[in-house]
PDB file of N, CA and C in Angstrom:
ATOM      1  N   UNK A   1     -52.254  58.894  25.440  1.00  0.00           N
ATOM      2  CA  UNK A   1     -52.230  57.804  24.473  1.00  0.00           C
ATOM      3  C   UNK A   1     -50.945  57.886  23.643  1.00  0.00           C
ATOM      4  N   UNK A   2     -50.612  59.191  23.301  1.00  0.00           N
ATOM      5  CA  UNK A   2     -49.104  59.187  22.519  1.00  0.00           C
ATOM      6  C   UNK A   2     -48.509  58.763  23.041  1.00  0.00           C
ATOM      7  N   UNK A   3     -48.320  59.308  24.265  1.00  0.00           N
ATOM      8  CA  UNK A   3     -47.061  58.973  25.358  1.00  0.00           C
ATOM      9  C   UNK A   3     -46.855  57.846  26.048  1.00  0.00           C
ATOM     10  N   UNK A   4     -47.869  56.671  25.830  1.00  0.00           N
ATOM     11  CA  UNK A   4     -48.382  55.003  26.158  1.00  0.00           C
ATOM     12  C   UNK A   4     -47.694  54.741  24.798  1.00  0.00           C
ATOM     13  N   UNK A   5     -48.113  55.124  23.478  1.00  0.00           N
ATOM     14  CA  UNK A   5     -47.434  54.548  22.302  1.00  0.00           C
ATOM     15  C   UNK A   5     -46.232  55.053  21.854  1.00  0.00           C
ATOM     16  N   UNK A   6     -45.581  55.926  22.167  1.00  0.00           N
ATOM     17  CA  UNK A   6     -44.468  56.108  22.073  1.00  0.00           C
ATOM     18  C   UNK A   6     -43.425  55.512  23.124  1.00  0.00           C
ATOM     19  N   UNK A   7     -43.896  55.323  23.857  1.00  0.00           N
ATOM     20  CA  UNK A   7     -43.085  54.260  24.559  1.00  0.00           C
ATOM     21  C   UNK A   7     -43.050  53.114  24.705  1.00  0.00           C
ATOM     22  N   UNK A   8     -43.993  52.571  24.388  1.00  0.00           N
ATOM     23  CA  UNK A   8     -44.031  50.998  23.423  1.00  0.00           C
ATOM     24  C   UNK A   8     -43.676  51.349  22.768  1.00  0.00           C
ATOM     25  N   UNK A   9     -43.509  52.103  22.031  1.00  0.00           N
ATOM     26  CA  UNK A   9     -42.398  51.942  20.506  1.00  0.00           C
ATOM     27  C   UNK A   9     -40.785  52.081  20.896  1.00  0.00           C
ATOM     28  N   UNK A  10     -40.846  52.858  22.265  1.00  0.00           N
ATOM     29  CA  UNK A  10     -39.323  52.932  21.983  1.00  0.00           C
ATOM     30  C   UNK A  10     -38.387  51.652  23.029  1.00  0.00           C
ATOM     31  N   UNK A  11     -39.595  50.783  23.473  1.00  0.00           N
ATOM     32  CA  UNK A  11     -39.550  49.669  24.381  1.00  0.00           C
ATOM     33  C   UNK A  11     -39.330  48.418  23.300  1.00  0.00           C
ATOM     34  N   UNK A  12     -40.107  48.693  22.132  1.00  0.00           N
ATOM     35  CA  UNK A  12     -40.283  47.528  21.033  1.00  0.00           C
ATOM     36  C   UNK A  12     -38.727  47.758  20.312  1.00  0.00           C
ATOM     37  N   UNK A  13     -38.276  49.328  20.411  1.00  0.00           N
ATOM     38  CA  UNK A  13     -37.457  49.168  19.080  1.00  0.00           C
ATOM     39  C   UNK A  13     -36.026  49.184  19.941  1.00  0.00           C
ATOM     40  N   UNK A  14     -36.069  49.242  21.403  1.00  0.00           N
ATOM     41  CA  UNK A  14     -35.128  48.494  22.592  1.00  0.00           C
ATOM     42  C   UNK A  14     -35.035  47.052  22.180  1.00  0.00           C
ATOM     43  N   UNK A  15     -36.273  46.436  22.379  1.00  0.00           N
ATOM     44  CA  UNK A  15     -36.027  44.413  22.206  1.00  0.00           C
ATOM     45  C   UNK A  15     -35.277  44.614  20.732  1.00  0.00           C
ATOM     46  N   UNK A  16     -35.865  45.347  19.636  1.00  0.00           N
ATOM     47  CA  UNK A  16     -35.596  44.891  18.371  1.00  0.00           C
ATOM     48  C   UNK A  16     -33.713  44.856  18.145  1.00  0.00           C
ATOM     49  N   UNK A  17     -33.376  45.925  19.198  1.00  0.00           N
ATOM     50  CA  UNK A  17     -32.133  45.989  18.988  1.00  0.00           C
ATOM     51  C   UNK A  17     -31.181  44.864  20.117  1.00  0.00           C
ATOM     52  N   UNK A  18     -32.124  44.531  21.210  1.00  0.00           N
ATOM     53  CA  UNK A  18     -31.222  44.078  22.029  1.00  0.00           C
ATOM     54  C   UNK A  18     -31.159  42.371  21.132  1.00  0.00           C
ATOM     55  N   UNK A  19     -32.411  41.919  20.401  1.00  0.00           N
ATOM     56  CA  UNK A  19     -32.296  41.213  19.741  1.00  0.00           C
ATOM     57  C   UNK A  19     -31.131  41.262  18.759  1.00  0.00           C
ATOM     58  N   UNK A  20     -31.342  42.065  17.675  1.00  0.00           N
ATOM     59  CA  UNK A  20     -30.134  41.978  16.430  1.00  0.00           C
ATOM     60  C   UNK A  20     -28.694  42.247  17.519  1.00  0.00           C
ATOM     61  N   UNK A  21     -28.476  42.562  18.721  1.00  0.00           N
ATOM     62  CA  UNK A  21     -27.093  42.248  18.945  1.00  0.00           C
ATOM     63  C   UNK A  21     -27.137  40.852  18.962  1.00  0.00           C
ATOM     64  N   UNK A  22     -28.415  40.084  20.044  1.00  0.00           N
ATOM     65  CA  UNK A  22     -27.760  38.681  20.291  1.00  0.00           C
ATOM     66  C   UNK A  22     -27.854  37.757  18.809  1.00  0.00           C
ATOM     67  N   UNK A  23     -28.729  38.060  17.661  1.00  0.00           N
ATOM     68  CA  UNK A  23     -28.324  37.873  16.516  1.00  0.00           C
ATOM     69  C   UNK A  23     -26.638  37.813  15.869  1.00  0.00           C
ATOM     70  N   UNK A  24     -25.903  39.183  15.939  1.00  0.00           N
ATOM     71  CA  UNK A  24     -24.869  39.746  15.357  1.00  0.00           C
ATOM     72  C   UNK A  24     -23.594  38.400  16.499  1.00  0.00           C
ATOM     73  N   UNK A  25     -24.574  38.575  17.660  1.00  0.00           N
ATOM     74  CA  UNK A  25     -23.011  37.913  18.617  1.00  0.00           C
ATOM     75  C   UNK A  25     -23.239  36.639  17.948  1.00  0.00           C
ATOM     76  N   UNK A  26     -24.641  35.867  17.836  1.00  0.00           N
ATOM     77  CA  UNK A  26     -24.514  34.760  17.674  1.00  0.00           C
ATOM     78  C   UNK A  26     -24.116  34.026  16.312  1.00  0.00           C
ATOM     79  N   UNK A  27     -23.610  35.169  14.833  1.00  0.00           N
ATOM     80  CA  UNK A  27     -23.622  35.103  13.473  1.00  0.00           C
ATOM     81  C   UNK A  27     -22.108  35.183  14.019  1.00  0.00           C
ATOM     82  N   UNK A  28     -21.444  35.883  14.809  1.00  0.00           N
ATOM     83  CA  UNK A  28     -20.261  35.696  15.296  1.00  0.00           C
ATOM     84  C   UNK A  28     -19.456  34.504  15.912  1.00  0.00           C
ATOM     85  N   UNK A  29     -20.237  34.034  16.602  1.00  0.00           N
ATOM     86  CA  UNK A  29     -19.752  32.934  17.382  1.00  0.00           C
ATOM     87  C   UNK A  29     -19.602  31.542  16.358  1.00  0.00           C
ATOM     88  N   UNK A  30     -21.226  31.937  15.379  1.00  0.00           N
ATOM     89  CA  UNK A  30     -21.205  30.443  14.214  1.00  0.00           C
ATOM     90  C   UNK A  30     -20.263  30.868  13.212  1.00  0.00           C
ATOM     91  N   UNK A  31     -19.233  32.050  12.684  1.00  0.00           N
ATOM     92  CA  UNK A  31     -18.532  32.001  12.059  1.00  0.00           C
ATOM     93  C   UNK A  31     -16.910  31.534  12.462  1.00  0.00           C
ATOM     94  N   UNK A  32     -16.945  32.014  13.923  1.00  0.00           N
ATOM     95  CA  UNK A  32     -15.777  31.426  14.414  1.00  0.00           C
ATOM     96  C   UNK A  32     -15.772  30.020  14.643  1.00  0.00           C
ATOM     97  N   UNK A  33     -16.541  29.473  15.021  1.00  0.00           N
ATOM     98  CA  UNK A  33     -16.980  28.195  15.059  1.00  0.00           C
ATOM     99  C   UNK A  33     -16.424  27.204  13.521  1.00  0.00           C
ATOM    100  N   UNK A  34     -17.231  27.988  12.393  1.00  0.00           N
ATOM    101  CA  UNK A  34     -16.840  27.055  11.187  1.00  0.00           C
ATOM    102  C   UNK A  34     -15.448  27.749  10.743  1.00  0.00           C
ATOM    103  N   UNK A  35     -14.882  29.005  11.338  1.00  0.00           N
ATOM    104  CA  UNK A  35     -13.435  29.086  10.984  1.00  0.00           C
ATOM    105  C   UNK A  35     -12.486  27.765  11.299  1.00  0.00           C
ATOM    106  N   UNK A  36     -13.060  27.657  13.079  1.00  0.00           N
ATOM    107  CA  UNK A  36     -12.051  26.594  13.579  1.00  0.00           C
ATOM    108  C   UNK A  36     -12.475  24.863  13.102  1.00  0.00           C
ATOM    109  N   UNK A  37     -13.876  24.749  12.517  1.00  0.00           N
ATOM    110  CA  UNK A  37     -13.663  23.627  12.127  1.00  0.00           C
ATOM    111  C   UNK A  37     -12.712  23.220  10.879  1.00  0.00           C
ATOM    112  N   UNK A  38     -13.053  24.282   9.864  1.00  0.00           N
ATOM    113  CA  UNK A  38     -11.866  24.723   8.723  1.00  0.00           C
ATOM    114  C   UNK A  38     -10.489  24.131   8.991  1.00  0.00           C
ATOM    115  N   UNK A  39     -10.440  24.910   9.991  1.00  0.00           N
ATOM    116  CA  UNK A  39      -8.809  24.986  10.368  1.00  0.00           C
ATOM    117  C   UNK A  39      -8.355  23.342  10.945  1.00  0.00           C
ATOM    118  N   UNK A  40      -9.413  22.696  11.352  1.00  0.00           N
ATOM    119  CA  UNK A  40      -9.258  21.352  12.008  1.00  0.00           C
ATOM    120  C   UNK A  40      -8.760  20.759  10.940  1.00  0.00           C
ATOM    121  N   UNK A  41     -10.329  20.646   9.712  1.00  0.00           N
ATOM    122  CA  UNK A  41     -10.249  20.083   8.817  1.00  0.00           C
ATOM    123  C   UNK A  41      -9.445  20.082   7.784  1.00  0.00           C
ATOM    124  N   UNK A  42      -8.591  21.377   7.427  1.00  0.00           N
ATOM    125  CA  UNK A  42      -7.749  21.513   6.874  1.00  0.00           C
ATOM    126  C   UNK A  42      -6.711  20.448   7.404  1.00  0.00           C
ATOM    127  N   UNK A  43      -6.089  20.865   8.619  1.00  0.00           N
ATOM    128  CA  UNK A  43      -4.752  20.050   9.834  1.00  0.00           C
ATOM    129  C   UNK A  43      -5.084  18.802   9.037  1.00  0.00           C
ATOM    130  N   UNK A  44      -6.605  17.934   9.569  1.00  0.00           N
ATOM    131  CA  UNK A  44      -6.538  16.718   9.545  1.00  0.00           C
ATOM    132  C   UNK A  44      -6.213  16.296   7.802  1.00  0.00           C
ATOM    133  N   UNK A  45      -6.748  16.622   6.854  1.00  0.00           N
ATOM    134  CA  UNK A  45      -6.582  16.664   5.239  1.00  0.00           C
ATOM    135  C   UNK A  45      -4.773  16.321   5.262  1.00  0.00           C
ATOM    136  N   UNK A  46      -4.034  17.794   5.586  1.00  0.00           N
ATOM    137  CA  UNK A  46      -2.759  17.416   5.494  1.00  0.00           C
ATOM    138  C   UNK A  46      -2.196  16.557   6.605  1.00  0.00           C
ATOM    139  N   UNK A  47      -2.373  16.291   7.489  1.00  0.00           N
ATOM    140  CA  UNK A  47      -2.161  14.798   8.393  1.00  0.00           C
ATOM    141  C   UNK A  47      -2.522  13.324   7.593  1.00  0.00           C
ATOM    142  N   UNK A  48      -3.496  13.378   6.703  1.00  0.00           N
ATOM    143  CA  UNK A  48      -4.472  12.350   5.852  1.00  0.00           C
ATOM    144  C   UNK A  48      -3.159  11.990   4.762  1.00  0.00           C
ATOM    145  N   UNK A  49      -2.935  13.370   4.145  1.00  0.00           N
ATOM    146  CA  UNK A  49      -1.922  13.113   3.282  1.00  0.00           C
ATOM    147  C   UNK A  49      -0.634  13.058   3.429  1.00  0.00           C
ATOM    148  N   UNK A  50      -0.150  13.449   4.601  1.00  0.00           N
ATOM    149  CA  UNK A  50       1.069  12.892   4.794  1.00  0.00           C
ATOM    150  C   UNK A  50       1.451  11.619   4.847  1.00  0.00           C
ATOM    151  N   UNK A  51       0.555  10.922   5.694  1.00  0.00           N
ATOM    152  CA  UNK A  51       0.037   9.554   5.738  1.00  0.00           C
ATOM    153  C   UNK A  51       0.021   8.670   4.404  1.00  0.00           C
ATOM    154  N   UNK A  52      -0.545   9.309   3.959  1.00  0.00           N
ATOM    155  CA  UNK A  52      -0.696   8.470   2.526  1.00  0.00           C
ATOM    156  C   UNK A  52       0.101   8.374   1.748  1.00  0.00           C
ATOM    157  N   UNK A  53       0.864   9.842   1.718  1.00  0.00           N
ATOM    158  CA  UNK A  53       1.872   9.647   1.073  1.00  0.00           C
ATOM    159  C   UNK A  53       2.942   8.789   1.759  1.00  0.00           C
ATOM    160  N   UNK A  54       3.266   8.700   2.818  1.00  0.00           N
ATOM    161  CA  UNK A  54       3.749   7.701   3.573  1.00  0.00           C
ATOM    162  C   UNK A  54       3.807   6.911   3.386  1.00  0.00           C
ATOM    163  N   UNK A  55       2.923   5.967   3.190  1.00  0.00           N
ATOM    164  CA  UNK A  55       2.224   4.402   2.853  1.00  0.00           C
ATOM    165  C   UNK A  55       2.387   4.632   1.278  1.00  0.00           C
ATOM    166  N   UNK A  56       2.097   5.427   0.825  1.00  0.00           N
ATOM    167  CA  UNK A  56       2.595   5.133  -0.750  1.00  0.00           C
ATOM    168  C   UNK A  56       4.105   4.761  -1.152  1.00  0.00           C
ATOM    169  N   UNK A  57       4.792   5.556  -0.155  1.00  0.00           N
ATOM    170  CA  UNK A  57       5.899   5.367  -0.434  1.00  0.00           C
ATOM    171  C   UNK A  57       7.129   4.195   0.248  1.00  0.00           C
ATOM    172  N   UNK A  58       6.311   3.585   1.485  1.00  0.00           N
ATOM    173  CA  UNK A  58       6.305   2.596   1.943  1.00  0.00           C
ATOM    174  C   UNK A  58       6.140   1.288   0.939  1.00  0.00           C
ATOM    175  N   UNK A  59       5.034   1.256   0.950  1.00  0.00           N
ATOM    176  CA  UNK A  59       4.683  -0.096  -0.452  1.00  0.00           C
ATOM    177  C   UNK A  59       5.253   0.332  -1.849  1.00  0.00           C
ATOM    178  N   UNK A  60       5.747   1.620  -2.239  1.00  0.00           N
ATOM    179  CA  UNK A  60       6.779   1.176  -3.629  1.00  0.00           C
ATOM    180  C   UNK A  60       7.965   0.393  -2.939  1.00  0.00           C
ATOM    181  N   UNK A  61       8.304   0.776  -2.151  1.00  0.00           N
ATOM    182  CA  UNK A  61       9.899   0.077  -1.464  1.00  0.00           C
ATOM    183  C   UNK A  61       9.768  -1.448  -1.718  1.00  0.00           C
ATOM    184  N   UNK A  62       8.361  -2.052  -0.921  1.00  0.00           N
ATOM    185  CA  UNK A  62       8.022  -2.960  -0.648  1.00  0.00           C
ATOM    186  C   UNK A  62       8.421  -3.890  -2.591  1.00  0.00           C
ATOM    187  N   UNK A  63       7.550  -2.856  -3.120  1.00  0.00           N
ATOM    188  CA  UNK A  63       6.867  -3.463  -4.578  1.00  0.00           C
ATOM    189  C   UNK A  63       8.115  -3.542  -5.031  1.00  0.00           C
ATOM    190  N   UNK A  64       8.602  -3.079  -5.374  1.00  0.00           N
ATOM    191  CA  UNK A  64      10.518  -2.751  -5.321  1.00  0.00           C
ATOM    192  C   UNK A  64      11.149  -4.002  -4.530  1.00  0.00           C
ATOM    193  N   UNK A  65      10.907  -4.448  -3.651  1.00  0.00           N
ATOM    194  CA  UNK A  65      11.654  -5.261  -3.058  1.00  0.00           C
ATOM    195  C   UNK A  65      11.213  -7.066  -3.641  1.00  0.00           C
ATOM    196  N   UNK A  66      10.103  -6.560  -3.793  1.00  0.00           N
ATOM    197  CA  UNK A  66       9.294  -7.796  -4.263  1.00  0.00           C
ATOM    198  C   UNK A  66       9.450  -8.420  -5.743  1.00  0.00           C
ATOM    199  N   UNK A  67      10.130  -7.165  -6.855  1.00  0.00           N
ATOM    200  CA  UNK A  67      10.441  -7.129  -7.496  1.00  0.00           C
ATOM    201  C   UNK A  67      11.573  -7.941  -8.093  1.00  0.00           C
ATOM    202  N   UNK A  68      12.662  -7.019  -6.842  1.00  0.00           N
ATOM    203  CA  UNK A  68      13.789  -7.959  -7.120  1.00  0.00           C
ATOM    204  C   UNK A  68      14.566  -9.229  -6.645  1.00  0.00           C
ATOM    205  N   UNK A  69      13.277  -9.904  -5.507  1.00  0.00           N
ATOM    206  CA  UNK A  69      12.937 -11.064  -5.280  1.00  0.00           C
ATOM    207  C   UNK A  69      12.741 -11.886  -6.335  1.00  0.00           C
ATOM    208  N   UNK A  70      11.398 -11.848  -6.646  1.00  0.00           N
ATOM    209  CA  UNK A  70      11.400 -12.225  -8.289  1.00  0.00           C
ATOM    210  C   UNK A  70      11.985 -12.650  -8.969  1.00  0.00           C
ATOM    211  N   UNK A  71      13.058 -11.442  -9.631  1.00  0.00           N
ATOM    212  CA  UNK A  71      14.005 -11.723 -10.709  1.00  0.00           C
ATOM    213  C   UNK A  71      14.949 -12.343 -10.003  1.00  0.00           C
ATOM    214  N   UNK A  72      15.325 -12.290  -8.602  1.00  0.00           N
ATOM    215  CA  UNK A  72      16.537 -13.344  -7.935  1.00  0.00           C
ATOM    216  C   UNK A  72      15.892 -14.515  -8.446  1.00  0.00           C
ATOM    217  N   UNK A  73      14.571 -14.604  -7.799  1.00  0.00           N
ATOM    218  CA  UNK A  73      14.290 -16.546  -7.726  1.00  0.00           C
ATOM    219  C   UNK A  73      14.191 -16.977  -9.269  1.00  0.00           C
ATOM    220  N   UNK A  74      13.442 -15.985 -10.105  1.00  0.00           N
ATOM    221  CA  UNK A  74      13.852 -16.321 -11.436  1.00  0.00           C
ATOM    222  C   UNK A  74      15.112 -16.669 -12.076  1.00  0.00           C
ATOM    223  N   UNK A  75      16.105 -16.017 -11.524  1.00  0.00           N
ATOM    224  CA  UNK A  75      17.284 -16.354 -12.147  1.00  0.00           C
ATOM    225  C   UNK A  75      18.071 -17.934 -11.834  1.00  0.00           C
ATOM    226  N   UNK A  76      17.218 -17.929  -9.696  1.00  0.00           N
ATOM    227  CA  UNK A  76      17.956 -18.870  -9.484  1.00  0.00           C
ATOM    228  C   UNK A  76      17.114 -20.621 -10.282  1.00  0.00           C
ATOM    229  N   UNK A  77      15.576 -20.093 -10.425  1.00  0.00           N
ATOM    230  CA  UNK A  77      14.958 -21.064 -11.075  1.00  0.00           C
ATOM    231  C   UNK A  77      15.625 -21.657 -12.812  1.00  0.00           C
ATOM    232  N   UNK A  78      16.070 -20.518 -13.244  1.00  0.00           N
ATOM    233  CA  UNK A  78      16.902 -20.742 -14.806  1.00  0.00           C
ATOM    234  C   UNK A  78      18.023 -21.317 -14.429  1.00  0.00           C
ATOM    235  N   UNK A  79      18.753 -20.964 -13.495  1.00  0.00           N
ATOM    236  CA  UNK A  79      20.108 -21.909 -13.313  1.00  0.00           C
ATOM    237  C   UNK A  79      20.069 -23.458 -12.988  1.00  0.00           C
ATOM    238  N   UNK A  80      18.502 -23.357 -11.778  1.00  0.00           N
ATOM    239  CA  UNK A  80      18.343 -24.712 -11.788  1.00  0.00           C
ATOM    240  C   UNK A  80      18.157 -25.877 -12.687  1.00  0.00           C
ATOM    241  N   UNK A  81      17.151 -25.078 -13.631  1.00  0.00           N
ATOM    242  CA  UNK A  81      16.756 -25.457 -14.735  1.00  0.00           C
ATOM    243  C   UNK A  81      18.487 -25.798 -15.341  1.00  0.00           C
ATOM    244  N   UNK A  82      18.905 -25.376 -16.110  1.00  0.00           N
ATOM    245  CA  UNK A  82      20.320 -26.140 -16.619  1.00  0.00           C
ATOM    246  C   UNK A  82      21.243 -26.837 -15.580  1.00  0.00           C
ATOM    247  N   UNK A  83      20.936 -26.722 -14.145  1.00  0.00           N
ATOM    248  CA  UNK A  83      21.765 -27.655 -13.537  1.00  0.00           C
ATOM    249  C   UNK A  83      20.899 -29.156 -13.851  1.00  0.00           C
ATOM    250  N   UNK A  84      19.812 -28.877 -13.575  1.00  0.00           N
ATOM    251  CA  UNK A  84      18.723 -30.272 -14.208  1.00  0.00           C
ATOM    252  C   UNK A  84      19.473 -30.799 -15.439  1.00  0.00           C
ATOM    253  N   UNK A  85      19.453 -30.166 -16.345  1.00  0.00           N
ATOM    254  CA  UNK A  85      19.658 -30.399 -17.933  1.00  0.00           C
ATOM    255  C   UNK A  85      21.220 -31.044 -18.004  1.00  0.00           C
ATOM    256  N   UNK A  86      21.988 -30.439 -17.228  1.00  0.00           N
ATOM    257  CA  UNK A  86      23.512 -30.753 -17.073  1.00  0.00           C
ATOM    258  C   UNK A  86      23.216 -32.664 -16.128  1.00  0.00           C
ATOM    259  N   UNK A  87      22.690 -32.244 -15.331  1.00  0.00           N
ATOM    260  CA  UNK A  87      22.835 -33.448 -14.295  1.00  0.00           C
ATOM    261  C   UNK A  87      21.764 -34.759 -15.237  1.00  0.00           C
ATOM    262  N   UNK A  88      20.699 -34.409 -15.925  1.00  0.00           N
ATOM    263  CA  UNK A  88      20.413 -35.336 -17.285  1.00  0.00           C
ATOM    264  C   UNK A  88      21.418 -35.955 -18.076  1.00  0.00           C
ATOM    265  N   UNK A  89      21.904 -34.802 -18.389  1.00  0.00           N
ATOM    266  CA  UNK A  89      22.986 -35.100 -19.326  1.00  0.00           C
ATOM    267  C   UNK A  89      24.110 -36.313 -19.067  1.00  0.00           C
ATOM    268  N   UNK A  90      24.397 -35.710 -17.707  1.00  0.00           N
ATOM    269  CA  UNK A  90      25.675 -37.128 -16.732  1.00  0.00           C
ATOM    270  C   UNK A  90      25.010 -38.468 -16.786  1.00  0.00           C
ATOM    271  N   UNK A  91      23.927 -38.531 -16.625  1.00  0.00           N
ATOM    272  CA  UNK A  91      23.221 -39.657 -15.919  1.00  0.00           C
ATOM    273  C   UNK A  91      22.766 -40.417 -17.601  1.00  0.00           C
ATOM    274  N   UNK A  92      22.731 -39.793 -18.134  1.00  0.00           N
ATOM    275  CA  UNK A  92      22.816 -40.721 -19.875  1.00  0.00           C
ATOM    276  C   UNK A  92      23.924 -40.842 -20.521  1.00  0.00           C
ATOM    277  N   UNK A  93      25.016 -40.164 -20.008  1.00  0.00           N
ATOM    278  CA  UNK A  93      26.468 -40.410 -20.346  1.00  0.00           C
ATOM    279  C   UNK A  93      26.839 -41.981 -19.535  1.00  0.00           C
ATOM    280  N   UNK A  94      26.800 -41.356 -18.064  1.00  0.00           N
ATOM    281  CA  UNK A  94      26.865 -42.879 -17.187  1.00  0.00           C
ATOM    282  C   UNK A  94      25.847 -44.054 -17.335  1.00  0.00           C
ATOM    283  N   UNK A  95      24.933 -43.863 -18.212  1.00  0.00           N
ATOM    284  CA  UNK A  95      24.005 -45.095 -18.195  1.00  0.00           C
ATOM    285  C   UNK A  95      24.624 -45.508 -19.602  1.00  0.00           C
ATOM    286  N   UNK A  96      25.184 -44.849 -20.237  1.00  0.00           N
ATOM    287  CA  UNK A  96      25.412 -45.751 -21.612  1.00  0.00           C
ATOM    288  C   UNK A  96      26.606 -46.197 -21.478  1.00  0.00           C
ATOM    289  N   UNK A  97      27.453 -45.261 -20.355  1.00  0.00           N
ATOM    290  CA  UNK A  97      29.158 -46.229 -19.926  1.00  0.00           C
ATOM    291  C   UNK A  97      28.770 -47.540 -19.256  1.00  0.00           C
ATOM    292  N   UNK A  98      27.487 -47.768 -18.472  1.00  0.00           N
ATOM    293  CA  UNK A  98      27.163 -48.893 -17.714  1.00  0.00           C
ATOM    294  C   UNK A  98      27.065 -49.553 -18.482  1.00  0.00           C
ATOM    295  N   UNK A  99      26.293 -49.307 -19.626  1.00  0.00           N
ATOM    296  CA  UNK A  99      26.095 -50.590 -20.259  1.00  0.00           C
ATOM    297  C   UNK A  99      27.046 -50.689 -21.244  1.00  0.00           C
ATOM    298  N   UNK A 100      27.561 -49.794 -21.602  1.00  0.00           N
ATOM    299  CA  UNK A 100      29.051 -50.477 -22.581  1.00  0.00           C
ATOM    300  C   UNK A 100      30.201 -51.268 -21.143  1.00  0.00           C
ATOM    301  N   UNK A 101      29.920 -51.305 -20.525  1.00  0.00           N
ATOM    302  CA  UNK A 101      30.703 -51.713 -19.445  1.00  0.00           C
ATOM    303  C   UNK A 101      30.590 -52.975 -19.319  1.00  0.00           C
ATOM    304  N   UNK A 102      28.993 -53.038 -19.009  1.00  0.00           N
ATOM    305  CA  UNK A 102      27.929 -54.091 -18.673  1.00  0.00           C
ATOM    306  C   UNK A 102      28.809 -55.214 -20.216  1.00  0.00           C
ATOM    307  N   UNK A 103      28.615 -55.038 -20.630  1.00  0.00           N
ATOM    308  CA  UNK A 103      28.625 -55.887 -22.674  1.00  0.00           C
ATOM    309  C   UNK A 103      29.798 -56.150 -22.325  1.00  0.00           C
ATOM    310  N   UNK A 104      30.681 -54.999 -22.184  1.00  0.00           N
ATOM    311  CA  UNK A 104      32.571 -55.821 -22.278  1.00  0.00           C
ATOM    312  C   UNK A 104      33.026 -56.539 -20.594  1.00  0.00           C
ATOM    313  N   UNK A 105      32.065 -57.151 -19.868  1.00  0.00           N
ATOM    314  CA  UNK A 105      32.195 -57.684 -18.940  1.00  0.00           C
ATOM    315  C   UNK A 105      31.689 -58.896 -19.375  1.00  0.00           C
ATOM    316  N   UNK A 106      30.454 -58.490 -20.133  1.00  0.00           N
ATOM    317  CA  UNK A 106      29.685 -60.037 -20.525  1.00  0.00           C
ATOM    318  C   UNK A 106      30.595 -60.465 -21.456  1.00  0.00           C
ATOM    319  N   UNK A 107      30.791 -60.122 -22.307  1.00  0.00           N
ATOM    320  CA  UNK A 107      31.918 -60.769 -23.401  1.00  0.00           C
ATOM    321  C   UNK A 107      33.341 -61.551 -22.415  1.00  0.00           C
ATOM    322  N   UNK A 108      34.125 -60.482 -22.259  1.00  0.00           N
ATOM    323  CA  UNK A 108      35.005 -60.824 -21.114  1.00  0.00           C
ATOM    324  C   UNK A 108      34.845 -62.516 -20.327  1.00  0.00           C
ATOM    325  N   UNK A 109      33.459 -62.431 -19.582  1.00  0.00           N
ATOM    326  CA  UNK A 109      32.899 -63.754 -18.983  1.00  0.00           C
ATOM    327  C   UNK A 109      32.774 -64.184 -19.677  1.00  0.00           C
ATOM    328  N   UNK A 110      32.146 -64.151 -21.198  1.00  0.00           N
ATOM    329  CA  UNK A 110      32.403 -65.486 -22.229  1.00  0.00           C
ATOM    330  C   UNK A 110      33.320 -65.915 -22.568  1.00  0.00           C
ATOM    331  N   UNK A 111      34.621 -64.895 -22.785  1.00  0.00           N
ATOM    332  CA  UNK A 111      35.562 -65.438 -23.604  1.00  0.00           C
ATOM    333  C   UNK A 111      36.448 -66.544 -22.056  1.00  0.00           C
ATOM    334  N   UNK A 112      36.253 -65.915 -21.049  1.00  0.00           N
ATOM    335  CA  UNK A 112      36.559 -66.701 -19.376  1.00  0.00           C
ATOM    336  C   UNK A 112      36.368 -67.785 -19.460  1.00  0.00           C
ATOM    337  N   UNK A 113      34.895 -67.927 -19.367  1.00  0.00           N
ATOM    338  CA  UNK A 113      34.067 -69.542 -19.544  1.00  0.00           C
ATOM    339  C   UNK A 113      34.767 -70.322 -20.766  1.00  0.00           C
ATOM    340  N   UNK A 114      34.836 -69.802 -21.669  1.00  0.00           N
ATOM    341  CA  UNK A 114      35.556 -70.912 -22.961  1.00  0.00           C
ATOM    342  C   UNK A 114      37.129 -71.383 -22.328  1.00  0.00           C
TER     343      UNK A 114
END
């Protein structure tokens, strides 16, 4: 009977160990495992941000460019603006020469007709 239970015991404390290796391999394998996802996830993070920073620095250029679009068409809109104001200006100069024109023609034809 010892010698039946002592060897189930030393049969039990065989599994117990052949177990905690495939335990130990398999606490091994899931640490290498989340090392290399780490390591993915890390890569992809700085790939993410290169990127971004990329595109950030892409659209200031842009915003920048858009900028000084802007102030072009603004400037060229203010110039228009006084070419308007100038070309007003001619066109009430020449409408009041027309009609001082207009008057010393009509006079002119009166003093004709007499």
């Amino acid at each position: 009977q010892l010698h039946l239970t002592t060897s189930e015991k030393n049969e039990l404390v065989r599994c117990l160990e052949m177990v905690q290796n495939q335990l130990q391999e398999k606490e091994s394998e899931i640490k290498r495992e989340i090392s290399e996802y780490q390591d993915r996830l890390l890569q992809a993070e700085k790939e993410h941000q290169g990127a971004l920073t990329e595109a950030n620095r892409k659209n200031e250029v842009e915003i920048e460019a858009c900028h000084e679009k802007i102030s072009s068409l603004e400037h060229f809109i203010s110039s228009q603006k006084l070419e308007i104001e100038h070309l007003k200006s001619n066109k009430e100069q020449l409408n009041n020469s027309l009609k001082e024109a207009n008057q010393s023609l009509g006079e002119l034809l009166k003093i004709k007709v007499r």
